[in-house]
PDB file of N, CA and C in Angstrom:
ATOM      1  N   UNK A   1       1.371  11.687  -4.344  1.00  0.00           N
ATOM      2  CA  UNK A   1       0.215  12.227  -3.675  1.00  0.00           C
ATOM      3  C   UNK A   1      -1.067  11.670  -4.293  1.00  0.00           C
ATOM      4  N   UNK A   2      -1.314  11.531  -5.692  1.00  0.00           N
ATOM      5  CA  UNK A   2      -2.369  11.051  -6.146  1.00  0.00           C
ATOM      6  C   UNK A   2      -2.869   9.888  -5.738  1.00  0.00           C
ATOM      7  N   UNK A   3      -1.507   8.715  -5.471  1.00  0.00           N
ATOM      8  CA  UNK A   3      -1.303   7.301  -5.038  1.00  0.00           C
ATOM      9  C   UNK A   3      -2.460   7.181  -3.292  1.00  0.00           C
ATOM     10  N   UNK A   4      -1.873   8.463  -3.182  1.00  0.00           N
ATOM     11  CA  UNK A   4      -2.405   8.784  -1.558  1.00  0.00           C
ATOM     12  C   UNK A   4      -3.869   8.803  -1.387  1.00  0.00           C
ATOM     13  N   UNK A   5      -4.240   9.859  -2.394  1.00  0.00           N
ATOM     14  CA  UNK A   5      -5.939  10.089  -2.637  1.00  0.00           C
ATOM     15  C   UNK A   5      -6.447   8.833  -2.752  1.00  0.00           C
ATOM     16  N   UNK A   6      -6.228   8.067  -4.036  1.00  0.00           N
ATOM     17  CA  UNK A   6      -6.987   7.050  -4.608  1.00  0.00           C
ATOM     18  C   UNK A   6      -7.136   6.182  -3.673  1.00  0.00           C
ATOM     19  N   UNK A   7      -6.199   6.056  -2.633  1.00  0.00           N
ATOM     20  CA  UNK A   7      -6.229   4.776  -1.544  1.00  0.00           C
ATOM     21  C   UNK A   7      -7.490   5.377  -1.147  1.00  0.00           C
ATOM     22  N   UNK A   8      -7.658   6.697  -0.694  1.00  0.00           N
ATOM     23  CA  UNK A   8      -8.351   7.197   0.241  1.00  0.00           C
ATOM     24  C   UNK A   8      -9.788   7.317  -0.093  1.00  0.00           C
ATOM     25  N   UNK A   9      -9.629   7.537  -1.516  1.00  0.00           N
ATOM     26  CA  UNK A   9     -11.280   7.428  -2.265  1.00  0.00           C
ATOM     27  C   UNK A   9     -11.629   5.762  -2.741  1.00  0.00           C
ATOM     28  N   UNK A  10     -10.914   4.750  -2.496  1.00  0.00           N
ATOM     29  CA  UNK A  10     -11.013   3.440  -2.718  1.00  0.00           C
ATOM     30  C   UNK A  10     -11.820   3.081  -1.284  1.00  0.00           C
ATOM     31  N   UNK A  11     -11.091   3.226  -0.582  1.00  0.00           N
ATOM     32  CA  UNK A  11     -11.645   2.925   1.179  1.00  0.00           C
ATOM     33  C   UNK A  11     -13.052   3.809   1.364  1.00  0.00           C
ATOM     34  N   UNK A  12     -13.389   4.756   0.749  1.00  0.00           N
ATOM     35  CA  UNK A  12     -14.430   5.585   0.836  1.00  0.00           C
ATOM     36  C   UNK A  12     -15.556   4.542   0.236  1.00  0.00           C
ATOM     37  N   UNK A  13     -15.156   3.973  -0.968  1.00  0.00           N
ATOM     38  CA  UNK A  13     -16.121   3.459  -1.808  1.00  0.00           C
ATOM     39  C   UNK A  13     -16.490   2.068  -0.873  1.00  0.00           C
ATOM     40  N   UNK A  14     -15.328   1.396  -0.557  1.00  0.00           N
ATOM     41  CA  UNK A  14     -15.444   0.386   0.280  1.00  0.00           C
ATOM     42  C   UNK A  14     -16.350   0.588   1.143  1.00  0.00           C
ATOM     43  N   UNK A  15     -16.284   1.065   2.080  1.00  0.00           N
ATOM     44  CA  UNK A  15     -17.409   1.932   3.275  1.00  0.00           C
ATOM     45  C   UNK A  15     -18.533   2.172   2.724  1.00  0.00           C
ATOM     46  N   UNK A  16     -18.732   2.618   1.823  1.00  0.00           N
ATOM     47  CA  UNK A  16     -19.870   3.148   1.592  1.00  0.00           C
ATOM     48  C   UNK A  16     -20.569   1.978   0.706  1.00  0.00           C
ATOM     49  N   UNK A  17     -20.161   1.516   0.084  1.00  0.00           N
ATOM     50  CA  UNK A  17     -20.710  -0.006  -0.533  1.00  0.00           C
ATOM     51  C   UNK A  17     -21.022  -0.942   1.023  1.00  0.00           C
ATOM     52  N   UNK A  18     -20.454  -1.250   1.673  1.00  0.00           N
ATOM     53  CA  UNK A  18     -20.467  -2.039   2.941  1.00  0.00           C
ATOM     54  C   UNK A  18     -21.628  -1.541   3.802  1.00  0.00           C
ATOM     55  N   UNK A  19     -21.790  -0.080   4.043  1.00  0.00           N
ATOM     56  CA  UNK A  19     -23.333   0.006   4.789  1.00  0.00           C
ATOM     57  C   UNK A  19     -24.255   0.611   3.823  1.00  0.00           C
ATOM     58  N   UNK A  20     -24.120   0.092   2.628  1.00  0.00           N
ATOM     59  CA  UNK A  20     -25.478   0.448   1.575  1.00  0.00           C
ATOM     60  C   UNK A  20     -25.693   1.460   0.903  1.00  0.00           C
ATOM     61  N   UNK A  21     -24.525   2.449   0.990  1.00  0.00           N
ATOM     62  CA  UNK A  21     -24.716   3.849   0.271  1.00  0.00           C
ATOM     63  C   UNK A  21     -24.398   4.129  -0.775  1.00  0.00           C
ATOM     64  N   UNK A  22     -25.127   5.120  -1.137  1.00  0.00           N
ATOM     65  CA  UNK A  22     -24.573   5.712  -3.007  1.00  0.00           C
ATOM     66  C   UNK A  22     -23.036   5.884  -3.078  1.00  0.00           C
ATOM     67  N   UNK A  23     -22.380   5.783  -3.564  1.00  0.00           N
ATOM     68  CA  UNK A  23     -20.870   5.287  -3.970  1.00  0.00           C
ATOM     69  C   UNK A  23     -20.414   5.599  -5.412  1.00  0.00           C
ATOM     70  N   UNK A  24     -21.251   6.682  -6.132  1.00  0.00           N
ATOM     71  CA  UNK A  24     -21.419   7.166  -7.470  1.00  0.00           C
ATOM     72  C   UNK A  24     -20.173   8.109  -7.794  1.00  0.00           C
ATOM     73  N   UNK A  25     -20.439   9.098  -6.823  1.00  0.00           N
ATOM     74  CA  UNK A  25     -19.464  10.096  -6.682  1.00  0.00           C
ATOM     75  C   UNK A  25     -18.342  10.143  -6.005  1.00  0.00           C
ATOM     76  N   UNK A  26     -18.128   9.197  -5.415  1.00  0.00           N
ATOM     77  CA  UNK A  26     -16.695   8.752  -5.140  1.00  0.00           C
ATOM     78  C   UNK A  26     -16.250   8.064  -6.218  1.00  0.00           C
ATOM     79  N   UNK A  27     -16.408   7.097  -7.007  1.00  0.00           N
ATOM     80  CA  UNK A  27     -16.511   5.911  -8.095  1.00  0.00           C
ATOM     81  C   UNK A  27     -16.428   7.049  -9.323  1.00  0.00           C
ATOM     82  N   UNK A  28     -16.884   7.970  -9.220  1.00  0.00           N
ATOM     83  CA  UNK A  28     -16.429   8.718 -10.601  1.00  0.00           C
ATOM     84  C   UNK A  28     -15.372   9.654  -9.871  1.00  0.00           C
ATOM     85  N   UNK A  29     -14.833  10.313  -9.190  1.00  0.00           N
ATOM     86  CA  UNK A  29     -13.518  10.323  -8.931  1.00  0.00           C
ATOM     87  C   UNK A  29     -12.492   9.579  -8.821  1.00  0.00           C
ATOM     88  N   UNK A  30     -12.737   8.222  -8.253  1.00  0.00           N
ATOM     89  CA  UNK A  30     -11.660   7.595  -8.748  1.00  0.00           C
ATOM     90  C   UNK A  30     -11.410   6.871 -10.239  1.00  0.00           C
ATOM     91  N   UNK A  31     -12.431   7.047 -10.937  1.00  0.00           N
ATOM     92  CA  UNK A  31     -12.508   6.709 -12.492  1.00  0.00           C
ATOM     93  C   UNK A  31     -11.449   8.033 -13.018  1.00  0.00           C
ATOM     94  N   UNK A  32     -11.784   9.437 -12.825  1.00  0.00           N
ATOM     95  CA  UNK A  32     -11.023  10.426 -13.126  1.00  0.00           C
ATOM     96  C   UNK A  32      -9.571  10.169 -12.786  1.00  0.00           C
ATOM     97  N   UNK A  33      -9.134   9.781 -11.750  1.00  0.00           N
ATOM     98  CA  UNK A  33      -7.704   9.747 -10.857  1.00  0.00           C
ATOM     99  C   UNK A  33      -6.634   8.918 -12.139  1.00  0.00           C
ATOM    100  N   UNK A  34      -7.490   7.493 -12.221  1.00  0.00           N
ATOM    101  CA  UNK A  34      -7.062   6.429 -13.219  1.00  0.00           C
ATOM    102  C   UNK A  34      -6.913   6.888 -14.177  1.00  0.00           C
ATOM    103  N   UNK A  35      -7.669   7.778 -14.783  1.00  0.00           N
ATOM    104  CA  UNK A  35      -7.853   8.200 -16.224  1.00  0.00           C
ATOM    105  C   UNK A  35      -6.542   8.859 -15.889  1.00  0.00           C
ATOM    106  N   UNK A  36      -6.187  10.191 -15.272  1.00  0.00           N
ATOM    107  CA  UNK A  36      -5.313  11.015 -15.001  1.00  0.00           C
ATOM    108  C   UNK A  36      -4.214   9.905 -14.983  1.00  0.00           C
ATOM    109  N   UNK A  37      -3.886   8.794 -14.140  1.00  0.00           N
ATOM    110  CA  UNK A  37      -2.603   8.469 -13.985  1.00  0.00           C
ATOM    111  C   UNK A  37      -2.134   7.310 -15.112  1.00  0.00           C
ATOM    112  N   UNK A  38      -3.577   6.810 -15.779  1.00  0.00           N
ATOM    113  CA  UNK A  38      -3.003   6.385 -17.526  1.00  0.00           C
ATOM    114  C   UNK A  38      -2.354   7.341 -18.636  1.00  0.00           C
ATOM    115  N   UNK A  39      -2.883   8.640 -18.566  1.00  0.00           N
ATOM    116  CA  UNK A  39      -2.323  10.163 -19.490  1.00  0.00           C
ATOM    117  C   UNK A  39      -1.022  10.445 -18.890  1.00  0.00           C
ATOM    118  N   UNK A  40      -0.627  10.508 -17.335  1.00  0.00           N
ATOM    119  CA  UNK A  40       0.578  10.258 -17.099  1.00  0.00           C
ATOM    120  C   UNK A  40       1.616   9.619 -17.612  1.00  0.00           C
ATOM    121  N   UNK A  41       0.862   7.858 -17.827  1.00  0.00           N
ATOM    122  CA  UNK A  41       1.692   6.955 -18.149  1.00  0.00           C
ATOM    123  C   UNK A  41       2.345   7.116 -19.572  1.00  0.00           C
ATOM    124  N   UNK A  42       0.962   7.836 -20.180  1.00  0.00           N
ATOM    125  CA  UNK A  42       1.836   7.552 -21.676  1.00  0.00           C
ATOM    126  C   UNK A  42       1.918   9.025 -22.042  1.00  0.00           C
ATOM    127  N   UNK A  43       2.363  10.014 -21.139  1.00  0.00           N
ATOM    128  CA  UNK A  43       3.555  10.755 -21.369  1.00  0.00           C
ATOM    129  C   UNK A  43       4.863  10.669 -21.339  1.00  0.00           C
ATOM    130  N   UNK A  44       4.696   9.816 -19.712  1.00  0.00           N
ATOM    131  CA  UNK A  44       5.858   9.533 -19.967  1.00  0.00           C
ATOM    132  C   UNK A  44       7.083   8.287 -20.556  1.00  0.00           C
ATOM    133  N   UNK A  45       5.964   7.656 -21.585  1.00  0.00           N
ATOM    134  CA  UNK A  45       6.221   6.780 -21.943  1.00  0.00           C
ATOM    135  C   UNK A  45       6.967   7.713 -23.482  1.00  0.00           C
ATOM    136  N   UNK A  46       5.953   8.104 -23.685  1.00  0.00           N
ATOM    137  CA  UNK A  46       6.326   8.770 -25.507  1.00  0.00           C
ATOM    138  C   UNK A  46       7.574   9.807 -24.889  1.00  0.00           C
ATOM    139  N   UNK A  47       7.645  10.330 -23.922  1.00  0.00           N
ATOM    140  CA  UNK A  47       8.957  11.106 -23.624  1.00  0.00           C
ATOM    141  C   UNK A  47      10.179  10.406 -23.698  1.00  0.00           C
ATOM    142  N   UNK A  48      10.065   8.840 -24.187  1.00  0.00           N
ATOM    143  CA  UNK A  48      11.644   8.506 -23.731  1.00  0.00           C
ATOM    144  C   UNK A  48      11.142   7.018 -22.070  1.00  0.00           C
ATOM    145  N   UNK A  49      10.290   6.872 -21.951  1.00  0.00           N
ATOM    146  CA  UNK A  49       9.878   6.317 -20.241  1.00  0.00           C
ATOM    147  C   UNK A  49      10.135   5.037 -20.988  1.00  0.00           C
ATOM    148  N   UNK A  50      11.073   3.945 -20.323  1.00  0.00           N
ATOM    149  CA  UNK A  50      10.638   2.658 -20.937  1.00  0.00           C
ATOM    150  C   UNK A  50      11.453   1.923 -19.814  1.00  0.00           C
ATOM    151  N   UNK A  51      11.789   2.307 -18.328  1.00  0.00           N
ATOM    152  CA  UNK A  51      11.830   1.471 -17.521  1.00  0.00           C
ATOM    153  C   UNK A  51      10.425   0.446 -17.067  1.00  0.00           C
ATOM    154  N   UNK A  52      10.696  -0.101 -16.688  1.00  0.00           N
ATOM    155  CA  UNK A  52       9.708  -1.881 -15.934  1.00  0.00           C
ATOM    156  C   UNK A  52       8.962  -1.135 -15.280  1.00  0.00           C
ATOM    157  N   UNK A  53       7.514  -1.114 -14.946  1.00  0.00           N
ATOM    158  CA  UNK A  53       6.764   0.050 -14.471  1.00  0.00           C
ATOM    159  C   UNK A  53       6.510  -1.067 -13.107  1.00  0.00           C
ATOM    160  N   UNK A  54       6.720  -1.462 -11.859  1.00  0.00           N
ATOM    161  CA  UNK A  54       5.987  -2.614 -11.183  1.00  0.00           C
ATOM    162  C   UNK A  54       4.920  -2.351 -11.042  1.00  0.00           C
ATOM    163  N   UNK A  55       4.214  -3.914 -10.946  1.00  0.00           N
ATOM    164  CA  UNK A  55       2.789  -4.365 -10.444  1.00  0.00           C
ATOM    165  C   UNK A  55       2.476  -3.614  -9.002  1.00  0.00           C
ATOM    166  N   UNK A  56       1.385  -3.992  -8.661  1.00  0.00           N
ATOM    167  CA  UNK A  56       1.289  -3.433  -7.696  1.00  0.00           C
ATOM    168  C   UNK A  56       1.730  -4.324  -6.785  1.00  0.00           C
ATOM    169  N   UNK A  57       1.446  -5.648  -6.768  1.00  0.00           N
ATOM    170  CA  UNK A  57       2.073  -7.220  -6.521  1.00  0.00           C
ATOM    171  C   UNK A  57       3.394  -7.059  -6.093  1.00  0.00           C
ATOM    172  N   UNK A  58       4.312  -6.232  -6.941  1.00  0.00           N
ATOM    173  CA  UNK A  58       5.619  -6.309  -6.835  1.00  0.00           C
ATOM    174  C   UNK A  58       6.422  -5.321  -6.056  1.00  0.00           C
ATOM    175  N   UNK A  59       5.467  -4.168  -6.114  1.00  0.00           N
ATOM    176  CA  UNK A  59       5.681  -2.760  -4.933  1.00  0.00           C
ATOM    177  C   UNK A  59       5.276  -3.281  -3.585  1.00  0.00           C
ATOM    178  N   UNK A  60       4.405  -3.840  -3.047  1.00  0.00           N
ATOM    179  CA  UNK A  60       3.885  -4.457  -2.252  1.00  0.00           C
ATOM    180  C   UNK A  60       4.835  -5.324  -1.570  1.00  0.00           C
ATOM    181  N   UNK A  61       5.738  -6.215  -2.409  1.00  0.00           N
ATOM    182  CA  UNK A  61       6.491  -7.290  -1.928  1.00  0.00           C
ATOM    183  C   UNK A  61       7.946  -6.364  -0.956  1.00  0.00           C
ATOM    184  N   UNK A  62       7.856  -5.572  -2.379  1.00  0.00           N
ATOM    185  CA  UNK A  62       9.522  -4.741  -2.094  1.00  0.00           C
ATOM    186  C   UNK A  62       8.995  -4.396  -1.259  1.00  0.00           C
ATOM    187  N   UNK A  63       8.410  -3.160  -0.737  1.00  0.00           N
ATOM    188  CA  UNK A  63       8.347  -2.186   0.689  1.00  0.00           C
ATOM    189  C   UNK A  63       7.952  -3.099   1.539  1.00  0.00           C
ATOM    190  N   UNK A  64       7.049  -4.361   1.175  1.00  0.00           N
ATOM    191  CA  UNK A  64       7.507  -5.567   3.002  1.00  0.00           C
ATOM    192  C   UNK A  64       8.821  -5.450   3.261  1.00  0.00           C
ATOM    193  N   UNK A  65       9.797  -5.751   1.820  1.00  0.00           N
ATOM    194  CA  UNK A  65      10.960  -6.306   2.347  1.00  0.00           C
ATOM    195  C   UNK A  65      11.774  -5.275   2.683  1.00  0.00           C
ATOM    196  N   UNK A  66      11.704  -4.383   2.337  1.00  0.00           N
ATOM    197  CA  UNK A  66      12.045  -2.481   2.838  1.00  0.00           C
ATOM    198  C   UNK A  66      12.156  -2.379   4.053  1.00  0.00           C
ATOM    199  N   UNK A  67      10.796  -3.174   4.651  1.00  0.00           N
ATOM    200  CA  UNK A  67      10.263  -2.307   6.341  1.00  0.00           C
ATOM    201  C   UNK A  67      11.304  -2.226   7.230  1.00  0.00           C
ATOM    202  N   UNK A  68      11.996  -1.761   8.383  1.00  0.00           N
ATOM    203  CA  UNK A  68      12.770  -2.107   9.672  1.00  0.00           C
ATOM    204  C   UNK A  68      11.691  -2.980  10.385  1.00  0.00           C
ATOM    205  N   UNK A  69      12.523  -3.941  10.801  1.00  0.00           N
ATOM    206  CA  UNK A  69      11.833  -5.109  11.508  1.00  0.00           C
ATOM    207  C   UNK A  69      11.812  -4.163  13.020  1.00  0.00           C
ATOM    208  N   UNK A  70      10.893  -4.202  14.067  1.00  0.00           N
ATOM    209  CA  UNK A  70      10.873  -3.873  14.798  1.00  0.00           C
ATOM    210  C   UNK A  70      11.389  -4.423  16.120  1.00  0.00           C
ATOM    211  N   UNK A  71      12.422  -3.642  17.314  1.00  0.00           N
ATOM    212  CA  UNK A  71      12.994  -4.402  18.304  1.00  0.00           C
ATOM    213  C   UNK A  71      12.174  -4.249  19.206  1.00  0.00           C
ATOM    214  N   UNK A  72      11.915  -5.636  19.799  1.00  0.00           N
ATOM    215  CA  UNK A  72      11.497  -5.718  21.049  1.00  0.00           C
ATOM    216  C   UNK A  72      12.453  -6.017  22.063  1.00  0.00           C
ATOM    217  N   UNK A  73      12.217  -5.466  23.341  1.00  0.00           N
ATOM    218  CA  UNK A  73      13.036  -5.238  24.633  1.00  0.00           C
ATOM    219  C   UNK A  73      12.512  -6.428  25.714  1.00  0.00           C
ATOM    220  N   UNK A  74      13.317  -7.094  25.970  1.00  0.00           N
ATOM    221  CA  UNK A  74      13.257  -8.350  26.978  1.00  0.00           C
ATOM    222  C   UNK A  74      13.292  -7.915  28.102  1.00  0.00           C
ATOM    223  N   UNK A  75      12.540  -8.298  28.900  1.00  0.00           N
ATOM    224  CA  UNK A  75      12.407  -8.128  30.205  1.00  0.00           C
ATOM    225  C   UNK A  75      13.316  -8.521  30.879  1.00  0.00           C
ATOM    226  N   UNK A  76      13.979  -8.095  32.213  1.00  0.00           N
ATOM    227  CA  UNK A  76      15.044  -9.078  32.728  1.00  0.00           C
ATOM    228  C   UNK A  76      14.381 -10.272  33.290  1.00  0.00           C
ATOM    229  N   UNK A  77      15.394 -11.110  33.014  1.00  0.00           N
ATOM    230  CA  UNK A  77      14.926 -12.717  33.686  1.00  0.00           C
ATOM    231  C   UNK A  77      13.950 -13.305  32.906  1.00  0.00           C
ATOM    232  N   UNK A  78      13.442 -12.896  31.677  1.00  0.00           N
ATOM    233  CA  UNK A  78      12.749 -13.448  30.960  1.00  0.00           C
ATOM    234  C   UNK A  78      13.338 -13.805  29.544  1.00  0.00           C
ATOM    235  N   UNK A  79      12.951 -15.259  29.009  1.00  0.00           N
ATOM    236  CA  UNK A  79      13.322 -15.911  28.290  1.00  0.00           C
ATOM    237  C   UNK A  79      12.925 -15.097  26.919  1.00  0.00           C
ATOM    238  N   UNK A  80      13.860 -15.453  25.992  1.00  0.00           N
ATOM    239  CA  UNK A  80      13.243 -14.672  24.377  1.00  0.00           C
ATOM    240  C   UNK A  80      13.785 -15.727  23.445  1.00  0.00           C
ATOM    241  N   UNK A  81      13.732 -15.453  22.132  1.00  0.00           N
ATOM    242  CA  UNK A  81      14.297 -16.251  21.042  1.00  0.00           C
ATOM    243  C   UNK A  81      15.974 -16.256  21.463  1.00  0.00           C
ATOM    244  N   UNK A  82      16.775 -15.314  21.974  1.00  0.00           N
ATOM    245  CA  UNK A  82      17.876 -15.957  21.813  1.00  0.00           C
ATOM    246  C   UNK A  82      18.334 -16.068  23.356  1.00  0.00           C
ATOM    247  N   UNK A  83      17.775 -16.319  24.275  1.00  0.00           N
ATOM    248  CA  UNK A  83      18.030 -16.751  25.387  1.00  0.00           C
ATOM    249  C   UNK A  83      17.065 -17.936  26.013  1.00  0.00           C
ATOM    250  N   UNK A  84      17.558 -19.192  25.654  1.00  0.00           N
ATOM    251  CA  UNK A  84      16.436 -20.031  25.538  1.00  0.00           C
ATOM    252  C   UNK A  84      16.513 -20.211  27.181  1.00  0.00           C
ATOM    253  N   UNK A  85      15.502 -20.760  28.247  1.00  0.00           N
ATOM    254  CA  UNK A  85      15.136 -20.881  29.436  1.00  0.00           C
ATOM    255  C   UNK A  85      15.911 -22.277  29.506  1.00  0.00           C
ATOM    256  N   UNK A  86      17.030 -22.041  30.733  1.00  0.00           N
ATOM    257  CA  UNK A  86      17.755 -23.278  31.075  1.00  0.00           C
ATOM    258  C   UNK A  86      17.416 -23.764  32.444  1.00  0.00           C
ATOM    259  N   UNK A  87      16.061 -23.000  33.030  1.00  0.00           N
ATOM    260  CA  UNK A  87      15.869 -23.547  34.559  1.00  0.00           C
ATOM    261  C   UNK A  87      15.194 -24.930  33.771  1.00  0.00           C
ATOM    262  N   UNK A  88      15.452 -25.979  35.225  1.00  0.00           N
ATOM    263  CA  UNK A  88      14.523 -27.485  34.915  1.00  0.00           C
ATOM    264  C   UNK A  88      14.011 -27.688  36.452  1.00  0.00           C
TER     265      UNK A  88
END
């Protein structure tokens, strides 16, 4: 859920930097969020935590490769990738 916010107060800051606005108080909430999810980290690090934490680079890659590719429905009589068009 936190992951959720920060997107949401990142895009805030974005916006608000983009048409010229104060961006202070969003920018110190998400300074807080970070702070919060570094004190996370090294709890659960000193608890015993010492799996590979991924990049964000690398979460990013996996859930592309995660996604369901989406089906598209062919029209009848119309050509697609696996019905190549044999009229001449």
């Amino acid at each position: 859920m936190l992951r959720t916010e920060m997107t949401l107060v990142e895009a805030a800051i974005r916006d608000q930097v983009n048409r010229d606005l104060d961006c202070s108080e969003a920018s110190y909430r998400l300074m807080a969020m970070r702070a919060e999810v570094t004190e996370l980290i090294g709890r659960w690090k000193a608890a015993g935590g010492g799996d590979h934490l991924p990049s964000v680079r690398e979460r990013l890659s996996r859930s592309h490769g995660d996604r369901p590719v989406a089906k598209t429905k062919l029209e009848k009589g119309k050509s697609g990738p696996s019905r190549p068009n044999a009229r001449v």
